[in-house]
Protein backbone atom coordinates (compact mmCIF):
# COMPACT_ATOMS: atom_id res chain seq x y z
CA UNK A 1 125.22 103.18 106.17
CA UNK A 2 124.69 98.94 107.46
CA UNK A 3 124.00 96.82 104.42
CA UNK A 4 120.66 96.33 106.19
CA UNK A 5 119.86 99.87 104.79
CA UNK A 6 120.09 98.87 101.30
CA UNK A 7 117.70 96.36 99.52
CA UNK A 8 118.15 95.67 95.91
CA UNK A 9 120.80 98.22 95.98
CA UNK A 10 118.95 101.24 96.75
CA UNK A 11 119.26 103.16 100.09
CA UNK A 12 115.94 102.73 102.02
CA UNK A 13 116.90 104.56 105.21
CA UNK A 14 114.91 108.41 104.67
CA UNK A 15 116.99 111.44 105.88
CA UNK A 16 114.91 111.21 109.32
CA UNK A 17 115.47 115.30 108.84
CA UNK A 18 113.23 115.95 106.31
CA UNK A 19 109.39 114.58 106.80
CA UNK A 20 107.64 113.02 103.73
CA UNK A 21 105.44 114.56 101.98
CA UNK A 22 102.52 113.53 99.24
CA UNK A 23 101.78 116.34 96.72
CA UNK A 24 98.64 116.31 94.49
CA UNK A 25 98.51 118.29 91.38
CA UNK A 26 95.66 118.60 89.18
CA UNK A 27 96.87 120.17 85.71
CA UNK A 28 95.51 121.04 82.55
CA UNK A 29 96.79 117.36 80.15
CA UNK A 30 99.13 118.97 78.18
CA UNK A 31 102.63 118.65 76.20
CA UNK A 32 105.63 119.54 78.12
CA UNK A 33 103.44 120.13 81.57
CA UNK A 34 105.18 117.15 83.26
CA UNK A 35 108.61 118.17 82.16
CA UNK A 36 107.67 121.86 83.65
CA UNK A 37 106.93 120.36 87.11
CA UNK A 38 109.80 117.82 87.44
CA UNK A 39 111.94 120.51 85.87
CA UNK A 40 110.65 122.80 88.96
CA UNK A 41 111.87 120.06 92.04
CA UNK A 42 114.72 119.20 90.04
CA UNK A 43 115.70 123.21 89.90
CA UNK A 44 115.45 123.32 93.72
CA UNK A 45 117.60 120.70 94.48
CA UNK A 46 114.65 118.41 95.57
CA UNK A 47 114.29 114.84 94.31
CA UNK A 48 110.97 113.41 93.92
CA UNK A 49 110.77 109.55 95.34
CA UNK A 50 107.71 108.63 93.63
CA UNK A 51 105.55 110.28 90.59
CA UNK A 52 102.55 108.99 88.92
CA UNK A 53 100.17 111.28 86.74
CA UNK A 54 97.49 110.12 84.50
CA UNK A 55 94.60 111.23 82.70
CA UNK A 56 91.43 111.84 85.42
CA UNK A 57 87.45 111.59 84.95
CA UNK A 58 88.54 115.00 82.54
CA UNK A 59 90.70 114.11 79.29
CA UNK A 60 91.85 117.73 79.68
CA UNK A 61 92.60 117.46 83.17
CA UNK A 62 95.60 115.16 84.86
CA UNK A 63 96.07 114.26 88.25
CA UNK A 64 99.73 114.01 89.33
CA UNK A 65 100.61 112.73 92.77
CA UNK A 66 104.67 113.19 93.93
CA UNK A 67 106.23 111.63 97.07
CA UNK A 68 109.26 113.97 98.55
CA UNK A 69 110.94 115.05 101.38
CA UNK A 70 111.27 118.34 103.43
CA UNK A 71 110.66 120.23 105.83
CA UNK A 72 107.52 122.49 106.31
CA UNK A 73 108.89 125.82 104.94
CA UNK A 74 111.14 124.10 101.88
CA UNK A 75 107.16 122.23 100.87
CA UNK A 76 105.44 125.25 101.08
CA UNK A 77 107.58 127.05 98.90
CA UNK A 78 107.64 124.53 96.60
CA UNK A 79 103.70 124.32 96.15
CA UNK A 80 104.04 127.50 95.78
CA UNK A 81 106.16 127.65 92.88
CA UNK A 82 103.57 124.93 91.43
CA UNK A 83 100.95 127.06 92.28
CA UNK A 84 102.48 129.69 89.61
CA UNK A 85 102.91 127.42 86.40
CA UNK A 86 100.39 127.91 83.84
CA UNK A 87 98.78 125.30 83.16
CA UNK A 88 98.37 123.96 87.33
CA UNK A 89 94.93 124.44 87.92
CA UNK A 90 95.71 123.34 92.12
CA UNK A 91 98.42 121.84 94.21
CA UNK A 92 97.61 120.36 98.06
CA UNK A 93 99.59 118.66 100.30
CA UNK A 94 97.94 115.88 101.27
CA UNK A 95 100.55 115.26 104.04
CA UNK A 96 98.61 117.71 105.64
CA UNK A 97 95.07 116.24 105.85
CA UNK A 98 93.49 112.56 106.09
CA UNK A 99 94.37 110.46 102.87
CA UNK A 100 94.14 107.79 101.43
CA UNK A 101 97.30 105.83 99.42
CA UNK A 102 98.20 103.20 97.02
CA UNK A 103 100.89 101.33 95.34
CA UNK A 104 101.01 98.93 92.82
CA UNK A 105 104.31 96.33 92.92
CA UNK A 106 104.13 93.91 89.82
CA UNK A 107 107.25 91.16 91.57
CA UNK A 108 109.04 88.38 89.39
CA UNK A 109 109.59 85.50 91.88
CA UNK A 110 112.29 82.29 91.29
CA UNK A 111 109.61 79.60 91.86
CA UNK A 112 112.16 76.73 91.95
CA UNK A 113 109.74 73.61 93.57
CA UNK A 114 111.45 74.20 96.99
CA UNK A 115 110.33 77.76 97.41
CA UNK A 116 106.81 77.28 95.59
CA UNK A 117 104.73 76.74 98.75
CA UNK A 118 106.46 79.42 100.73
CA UNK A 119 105.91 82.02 98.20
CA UNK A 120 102.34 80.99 97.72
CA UNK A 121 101.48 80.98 101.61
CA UNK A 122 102.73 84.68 101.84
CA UNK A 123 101.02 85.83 98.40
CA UNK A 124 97.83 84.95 100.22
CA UNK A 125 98.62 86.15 103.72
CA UNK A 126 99.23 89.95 101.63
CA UNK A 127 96.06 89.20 99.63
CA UNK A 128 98.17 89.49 96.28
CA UNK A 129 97.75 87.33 93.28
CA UNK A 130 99.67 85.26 90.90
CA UNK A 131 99.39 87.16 88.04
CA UNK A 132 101.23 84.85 85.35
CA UNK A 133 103.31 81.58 85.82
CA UNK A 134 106.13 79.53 83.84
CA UNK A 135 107.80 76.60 84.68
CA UNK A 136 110.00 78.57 87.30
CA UNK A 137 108.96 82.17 87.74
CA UNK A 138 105.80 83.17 89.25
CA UNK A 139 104.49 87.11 88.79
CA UNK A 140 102.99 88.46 91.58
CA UNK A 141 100.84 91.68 91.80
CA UNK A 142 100.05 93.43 95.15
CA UNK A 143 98.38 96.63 96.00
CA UNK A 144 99.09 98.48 99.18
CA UNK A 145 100.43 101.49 101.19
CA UNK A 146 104.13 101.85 102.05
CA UNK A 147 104.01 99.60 104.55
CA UNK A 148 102.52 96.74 102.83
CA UNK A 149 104.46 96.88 99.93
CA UNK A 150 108.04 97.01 102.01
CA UNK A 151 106.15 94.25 104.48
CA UNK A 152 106.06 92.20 101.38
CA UNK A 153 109.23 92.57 99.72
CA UNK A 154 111.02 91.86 103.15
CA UNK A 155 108.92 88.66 103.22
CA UNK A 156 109.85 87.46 99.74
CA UNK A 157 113.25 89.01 99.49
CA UNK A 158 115.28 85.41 101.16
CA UNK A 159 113.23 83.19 98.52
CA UNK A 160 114.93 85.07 95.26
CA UNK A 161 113.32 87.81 93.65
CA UNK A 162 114.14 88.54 90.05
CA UNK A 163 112.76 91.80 88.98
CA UNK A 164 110.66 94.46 90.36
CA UNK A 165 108.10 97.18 88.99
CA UNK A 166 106.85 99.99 90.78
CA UNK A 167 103.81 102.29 90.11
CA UNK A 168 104.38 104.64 92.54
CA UNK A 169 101.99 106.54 95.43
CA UNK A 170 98.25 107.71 94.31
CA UNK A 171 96.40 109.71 96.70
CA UNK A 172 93.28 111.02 97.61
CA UNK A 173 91.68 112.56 99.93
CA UNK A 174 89.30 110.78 102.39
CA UNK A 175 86.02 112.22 103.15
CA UNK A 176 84.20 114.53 100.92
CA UNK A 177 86.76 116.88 100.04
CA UNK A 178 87.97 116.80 96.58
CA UNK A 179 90.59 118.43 94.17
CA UNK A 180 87.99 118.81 91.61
């Protein structure tokens, strides 16, 4: 592995083996539900790059969407096995279809006056906003897919990023299909 793989210390190069894949769950909102399905990846050796679940339009009802990796036959049985907890109500692969997908990245920027301008002039070329400001940090929140978000952070990476927050991948379908 180059050191141009890593950024902030984490290995960004994918195994180019194993395709990604964007898993949508809708589950009854439950204790210990969450802890069932991580529990089930984690069981099978597969690590989950991304999860976000939340409450949907339903208080009973969450929506969880997971980022991994594998191949066709190691996904399928996995949604399978999702398929089979109780309280899952359905699982897609939205790898498999047209989707739509978001991030949220919430970035703390060194805004020392030589790097103000700079920082400001890519914020608005990525559409993102200044989201709070001190004398010399700036917080910066941008919404995106994958590409966006990584476009970004390569952008402001040589001007001296401080911290970063992650949401993670939602999905959904595009058309008129719907998990509901």
């Amino acid at each position: 592995m180059c050191s141009s793989d890593l950024k902030f210390g984490v290995n960004l190069k994918p195994d180019s083996r194993k395709m990604q894949h964007t898993i949508s769950i809708v589950m009854n909102n439950r204790f210990g539900v969450l802890s069932r399905v991580s529990g089930l990846f984690s069981s099978r050796g597969f690590n989950i790059e991304s999860l976000n679940v939340a409450e949907s339009s339903d208080p009973k009802v969450s929506r969880m969407t997971i980022v991994t990796r594998g191949d066709k036959a190691k996904i399928e049985q996995i949604t399978k096995q999702l398929n089979k907890l109780i309280d899952v109500i359905k699982v897609v692969d939205l790898t498999e279809e047209s989707f739509v997908d978001r991030e949220l990245l919430l970035i703390k920027m060194n805004a020392e006056a030589r790097v103000r301008e700079e920082i400001l002039r890519i914020v608005d070329l990525f559409r993102a906003k200044v989201v709070d400001v001190s004398t010399n940090n700036y917080t910066i929140e941008v919404t995106g897919d994958e590409g966006k978000i990584t476009g970004f952070l390569d952008m402001l990476s040589p001007l001296g990023i401080k911290e970063i927050v992650r949401s993670g991948r939602i999905a959904i379908s595009r058309g008129n299909k719907s998990l509901n």
